[in-house]
PDB file of N, CA and C in Angstrom:
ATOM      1  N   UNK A   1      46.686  -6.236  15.917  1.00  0.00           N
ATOM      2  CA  UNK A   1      47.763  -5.275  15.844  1.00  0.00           C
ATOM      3  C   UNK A   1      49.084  -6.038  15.778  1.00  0.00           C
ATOM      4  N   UNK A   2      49.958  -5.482  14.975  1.00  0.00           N
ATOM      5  CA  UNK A   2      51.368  -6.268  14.721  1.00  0.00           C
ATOM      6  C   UNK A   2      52.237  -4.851  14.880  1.00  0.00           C
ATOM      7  N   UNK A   3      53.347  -5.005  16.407  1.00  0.00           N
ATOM      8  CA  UNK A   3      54.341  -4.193  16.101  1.00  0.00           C
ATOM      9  C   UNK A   3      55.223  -4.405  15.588  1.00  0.00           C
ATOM     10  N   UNK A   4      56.185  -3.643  14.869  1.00  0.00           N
ATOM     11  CA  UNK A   4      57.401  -3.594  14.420  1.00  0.00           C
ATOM     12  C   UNK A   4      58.494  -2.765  15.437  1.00  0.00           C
ATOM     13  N   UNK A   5      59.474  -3.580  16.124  1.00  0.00           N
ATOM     14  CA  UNK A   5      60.693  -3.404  16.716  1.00  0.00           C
ATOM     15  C   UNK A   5      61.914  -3.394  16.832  1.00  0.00           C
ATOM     16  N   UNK A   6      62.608  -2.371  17.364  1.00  0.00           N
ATOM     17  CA  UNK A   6      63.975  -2.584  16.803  1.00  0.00           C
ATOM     18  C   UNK A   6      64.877  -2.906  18.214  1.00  0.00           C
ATOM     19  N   UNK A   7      65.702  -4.151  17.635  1.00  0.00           N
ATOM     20  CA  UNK A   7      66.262  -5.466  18.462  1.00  0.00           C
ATOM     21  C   UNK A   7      67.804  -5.040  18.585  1.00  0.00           C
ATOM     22  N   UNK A   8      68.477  -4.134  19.111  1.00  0.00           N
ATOM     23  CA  UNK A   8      70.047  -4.338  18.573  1.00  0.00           C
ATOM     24  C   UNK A   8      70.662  -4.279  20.133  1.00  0.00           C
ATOM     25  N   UNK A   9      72.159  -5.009  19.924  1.00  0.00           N
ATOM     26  CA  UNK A   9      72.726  -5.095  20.908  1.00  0.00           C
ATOM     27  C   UNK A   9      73.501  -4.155  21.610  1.00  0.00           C
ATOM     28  N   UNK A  10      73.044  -3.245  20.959  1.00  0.00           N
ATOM     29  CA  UNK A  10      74.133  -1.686  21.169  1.00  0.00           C
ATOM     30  C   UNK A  10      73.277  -0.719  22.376  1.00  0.00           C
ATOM     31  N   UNK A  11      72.302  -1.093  21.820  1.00  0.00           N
ATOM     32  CA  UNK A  11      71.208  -0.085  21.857  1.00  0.00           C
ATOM     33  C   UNK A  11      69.690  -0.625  22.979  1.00  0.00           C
ATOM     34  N   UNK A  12      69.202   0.255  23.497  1.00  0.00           N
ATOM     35  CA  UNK A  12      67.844  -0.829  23.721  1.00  0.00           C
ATOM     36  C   UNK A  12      66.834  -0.927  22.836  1.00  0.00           C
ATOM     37  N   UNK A  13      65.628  -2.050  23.184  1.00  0.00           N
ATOM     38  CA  UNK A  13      64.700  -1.823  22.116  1.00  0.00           C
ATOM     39  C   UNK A  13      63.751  -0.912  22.040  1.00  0.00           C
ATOM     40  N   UNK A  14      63.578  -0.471  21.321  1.00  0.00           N
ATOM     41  CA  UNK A  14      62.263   0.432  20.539  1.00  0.00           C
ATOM     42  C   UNK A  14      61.395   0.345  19.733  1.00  0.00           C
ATOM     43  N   UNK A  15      60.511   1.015  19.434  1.00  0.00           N
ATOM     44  CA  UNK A  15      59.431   0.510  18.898  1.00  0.00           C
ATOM     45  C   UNK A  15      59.379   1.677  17.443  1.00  0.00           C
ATOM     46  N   UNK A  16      59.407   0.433  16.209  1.00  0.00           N
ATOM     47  CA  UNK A  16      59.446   1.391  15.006  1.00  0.00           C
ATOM     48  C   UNK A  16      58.555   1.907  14.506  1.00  0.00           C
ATOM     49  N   UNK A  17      56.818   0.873  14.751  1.00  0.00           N
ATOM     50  CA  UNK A  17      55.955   1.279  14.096  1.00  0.00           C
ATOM     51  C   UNK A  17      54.756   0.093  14.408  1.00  0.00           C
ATOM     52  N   UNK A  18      53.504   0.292  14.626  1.00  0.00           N
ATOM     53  CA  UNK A  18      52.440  -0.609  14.321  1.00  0.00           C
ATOM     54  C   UNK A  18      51.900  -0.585  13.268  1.00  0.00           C
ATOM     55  N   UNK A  19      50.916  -1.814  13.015  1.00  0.00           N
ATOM     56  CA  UNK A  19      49.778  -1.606  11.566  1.00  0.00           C
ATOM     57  C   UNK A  19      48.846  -2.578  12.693  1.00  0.00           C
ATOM     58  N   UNK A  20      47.741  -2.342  12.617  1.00  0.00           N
ATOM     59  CA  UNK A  20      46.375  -2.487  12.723  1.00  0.00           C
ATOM     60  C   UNK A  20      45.669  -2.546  11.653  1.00  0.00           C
ATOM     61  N   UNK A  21      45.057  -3.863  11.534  1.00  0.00           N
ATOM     62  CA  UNK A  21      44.081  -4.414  10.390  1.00  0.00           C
ATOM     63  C   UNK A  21      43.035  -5.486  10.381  1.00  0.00           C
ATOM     64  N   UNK A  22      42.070  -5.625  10.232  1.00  0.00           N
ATOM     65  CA  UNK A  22      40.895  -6.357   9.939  1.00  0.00           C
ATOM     66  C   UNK A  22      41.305  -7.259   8.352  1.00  0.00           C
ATOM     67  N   UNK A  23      41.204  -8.661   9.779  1.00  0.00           N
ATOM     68  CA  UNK A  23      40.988 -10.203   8.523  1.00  0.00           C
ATOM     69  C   UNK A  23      40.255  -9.770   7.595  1.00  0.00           C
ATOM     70  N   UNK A  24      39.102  -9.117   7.300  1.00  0.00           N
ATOM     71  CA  UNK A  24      37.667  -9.112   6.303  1.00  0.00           C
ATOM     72  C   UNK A  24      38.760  -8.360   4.892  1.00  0.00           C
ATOM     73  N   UNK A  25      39.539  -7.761   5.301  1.00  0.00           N
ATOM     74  CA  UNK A  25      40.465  -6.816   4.013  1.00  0.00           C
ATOM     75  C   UNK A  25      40.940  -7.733   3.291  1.00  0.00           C
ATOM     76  N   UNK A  26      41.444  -8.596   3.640  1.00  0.00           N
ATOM     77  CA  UNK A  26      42.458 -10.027   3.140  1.00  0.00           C
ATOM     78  C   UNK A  26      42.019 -10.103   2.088  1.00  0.00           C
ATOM     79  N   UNK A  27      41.969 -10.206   0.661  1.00  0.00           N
ATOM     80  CA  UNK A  27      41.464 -11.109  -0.696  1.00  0.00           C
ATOM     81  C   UNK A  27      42.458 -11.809  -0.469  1.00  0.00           C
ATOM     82  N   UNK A  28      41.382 -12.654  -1.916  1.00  0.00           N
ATOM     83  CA  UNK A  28      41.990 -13.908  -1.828  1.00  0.00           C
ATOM     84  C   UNK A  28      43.219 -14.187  -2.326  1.00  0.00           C
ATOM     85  N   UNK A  29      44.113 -13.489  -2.804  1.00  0.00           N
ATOM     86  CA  UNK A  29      45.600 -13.376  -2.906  1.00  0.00           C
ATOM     87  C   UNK A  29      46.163 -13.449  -1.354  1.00  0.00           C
ATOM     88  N   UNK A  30      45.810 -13.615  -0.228  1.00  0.00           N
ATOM     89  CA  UNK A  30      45.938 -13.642   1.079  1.00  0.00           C
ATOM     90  C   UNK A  30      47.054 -12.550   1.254  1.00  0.00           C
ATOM     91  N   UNK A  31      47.177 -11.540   0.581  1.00  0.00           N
ATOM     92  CA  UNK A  31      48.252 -10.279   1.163  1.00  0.00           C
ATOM     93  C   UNK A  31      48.017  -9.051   1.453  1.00  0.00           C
ATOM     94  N   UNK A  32      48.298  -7.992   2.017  1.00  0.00           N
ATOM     95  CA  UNK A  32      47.826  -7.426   2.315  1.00  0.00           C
ATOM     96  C   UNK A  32      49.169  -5.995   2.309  1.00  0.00           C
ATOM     97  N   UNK A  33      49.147  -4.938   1.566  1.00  0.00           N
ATOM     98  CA  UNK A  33      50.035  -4.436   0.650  1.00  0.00           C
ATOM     99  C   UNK A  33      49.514  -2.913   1.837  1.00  0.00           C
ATOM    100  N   UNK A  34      50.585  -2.419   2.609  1.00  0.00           N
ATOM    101  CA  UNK A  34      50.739  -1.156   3.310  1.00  0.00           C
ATOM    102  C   UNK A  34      51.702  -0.455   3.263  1.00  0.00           C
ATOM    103  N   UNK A  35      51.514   1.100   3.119  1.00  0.00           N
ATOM    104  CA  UNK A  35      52.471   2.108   2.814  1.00  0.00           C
ATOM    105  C   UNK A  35      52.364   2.849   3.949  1.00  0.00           C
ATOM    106  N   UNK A  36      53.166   3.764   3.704  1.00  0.00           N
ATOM    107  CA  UNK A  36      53.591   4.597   4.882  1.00  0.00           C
ATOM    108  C   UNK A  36      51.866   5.241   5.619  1.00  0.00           C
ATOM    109  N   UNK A  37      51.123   5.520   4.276  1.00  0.00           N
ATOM    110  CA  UNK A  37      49.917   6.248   5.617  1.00  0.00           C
ATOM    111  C   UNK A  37      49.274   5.213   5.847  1.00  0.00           C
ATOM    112  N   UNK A  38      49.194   3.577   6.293  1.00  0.00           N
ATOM    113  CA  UNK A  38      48.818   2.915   6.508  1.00  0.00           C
ATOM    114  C   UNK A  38      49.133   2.681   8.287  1.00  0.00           C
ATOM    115  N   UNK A  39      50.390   3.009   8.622  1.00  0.00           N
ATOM    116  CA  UNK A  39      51.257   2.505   9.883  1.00  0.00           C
ATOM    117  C   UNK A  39      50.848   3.762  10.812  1.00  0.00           C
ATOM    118  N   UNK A  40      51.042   3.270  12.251  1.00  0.00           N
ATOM    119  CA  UNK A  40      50.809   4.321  13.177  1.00  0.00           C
ATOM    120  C   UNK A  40      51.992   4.236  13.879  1.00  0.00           C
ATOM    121  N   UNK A  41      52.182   5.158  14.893  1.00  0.00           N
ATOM    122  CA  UNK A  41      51.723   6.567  15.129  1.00  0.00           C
ATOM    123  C   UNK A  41      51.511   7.512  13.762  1.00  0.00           C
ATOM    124  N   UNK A  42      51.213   8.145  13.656  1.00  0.00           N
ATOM    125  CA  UNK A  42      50.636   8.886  12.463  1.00  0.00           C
ATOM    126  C   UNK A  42      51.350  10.107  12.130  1.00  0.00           C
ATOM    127  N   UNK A  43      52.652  10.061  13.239  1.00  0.00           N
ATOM    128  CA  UNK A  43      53.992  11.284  13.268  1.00  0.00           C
ATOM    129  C   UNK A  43      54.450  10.516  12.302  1.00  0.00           C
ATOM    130  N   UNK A  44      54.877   9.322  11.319  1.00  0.00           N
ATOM    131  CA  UNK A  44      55.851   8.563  11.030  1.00  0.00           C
ATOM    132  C   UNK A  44      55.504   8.792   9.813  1.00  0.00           C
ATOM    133  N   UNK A  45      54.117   8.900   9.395  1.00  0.00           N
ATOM    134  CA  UNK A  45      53.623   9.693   8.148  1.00  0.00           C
ATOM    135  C   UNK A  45      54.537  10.553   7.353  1.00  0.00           C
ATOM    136  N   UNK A  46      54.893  11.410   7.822  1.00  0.00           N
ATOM    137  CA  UNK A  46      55.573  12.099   7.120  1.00  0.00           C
ATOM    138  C   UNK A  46      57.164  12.476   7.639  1.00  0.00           C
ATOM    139  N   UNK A  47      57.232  11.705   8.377  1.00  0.00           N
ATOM    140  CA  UNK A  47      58.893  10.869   8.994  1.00  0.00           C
ATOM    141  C   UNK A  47      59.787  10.399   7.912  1.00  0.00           C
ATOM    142  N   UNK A  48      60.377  11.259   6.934  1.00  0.00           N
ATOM    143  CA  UNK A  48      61.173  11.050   5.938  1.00  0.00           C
ATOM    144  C   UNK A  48      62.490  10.713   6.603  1.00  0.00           C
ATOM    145  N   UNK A  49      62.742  10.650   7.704  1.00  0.00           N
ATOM    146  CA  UNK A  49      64.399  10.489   7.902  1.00  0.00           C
ATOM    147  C   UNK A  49      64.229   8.958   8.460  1.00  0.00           C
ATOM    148  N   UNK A  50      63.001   8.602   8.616  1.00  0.00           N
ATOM    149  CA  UNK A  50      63.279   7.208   9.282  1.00  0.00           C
ATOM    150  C   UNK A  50      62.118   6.310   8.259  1.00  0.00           C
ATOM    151  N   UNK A  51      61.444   6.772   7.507  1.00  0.00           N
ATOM    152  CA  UNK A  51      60.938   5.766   6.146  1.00  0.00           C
ATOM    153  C   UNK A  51      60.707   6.706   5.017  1.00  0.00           C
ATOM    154  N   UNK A  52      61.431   6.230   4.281  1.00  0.00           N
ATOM    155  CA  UNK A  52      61.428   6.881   2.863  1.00  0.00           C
ATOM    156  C   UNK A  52      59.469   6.686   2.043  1.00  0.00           C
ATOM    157  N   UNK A  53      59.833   8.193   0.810  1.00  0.00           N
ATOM    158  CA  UNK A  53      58.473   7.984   0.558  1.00  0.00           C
ATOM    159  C   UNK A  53      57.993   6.633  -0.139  1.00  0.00           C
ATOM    160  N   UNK A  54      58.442   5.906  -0.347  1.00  0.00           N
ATOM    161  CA  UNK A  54      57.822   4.745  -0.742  1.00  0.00           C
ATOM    162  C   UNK A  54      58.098   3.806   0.442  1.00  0.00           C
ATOM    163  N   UNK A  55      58.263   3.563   0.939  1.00  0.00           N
ATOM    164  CA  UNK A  55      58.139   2.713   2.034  1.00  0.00           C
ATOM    165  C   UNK A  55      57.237   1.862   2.372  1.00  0.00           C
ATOM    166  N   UNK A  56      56.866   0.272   2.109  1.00  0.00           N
ATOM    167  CA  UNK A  56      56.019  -0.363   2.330  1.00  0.00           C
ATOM    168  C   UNK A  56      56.078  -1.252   3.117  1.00  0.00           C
ATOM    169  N   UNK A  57      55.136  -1.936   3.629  1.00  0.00           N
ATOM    170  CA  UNK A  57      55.269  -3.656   4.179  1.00  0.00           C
ATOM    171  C   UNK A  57      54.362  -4.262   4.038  1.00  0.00           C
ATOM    172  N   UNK A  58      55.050  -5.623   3.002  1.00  0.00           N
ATOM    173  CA  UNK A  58      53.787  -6.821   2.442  1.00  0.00           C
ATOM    174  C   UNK A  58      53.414  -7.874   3.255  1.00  0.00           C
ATOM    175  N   UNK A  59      52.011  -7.597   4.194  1.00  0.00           N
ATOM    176  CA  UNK A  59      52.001  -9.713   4.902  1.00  0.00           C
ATOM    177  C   UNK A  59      51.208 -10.545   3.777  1.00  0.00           C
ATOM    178  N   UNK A  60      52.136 -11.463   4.240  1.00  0.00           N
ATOM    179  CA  UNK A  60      51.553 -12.516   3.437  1.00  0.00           C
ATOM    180  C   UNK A  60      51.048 -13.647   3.898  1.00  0.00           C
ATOM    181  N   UNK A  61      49.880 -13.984   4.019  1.00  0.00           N
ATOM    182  CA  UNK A  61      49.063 -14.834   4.907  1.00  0.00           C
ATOM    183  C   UNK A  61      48.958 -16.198   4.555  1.00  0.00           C
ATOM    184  N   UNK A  62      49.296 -17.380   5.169  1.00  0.00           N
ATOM    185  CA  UNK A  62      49.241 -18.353   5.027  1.00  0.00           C
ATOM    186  C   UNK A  62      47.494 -19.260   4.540  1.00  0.00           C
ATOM    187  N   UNK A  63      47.006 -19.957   3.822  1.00  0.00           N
ATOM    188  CA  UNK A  63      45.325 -20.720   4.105  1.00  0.00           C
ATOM    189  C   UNK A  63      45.607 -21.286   5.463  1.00  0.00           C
ATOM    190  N   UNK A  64      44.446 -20.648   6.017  1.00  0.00           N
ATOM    191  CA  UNK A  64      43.723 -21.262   7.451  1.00  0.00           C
ATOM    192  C   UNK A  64      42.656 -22.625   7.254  1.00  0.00           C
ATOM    193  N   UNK A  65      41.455 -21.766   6.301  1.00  0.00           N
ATOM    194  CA  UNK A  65      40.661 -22.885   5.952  1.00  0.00           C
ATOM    195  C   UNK A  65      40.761 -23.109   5.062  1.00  0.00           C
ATOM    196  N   UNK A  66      40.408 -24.349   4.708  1.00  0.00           N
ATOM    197  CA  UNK A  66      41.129 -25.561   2.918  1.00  0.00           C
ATOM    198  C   UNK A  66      39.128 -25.667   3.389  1.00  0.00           C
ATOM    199  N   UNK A  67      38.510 -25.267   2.319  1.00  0.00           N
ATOM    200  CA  UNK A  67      37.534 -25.883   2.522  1.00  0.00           C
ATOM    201  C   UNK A  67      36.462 -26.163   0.776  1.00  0.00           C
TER     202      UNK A  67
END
């Protein structure tokens, strides 16, 4: 699980959003391409005032094993 948080000095922190995912998904392009119904809580789904409908986030995974 990887959260996403929001850090500001005004404000305290909060929490914007998780993604939960299984290594086995990874191809071998090592990235891993998530849109809005990908992220939880599953209210945020259709949370247009705080992620627009296209809204994504790309990881991009470093090689572990060189083999």
């Amino acid at each position: 699980m990887i959260q996403f948080k929001i850090i500001d000095m005004l404000s305290s922190s909060g929490n914007l959003f998780r993604i939960t995912f299984n290594t086995a998904f990874i191809d071998s392009s090592n990235k891993l391409h998530l849109n809005r119904w990908n992220i939880s809580p599953e209210n945020l789904h259709k949370d247009f005032t705080k992620f627009e409908a296209d809204f994504y986030v790309e990881l991009e995974f470093e090689d572990y094993c060189h083999g």
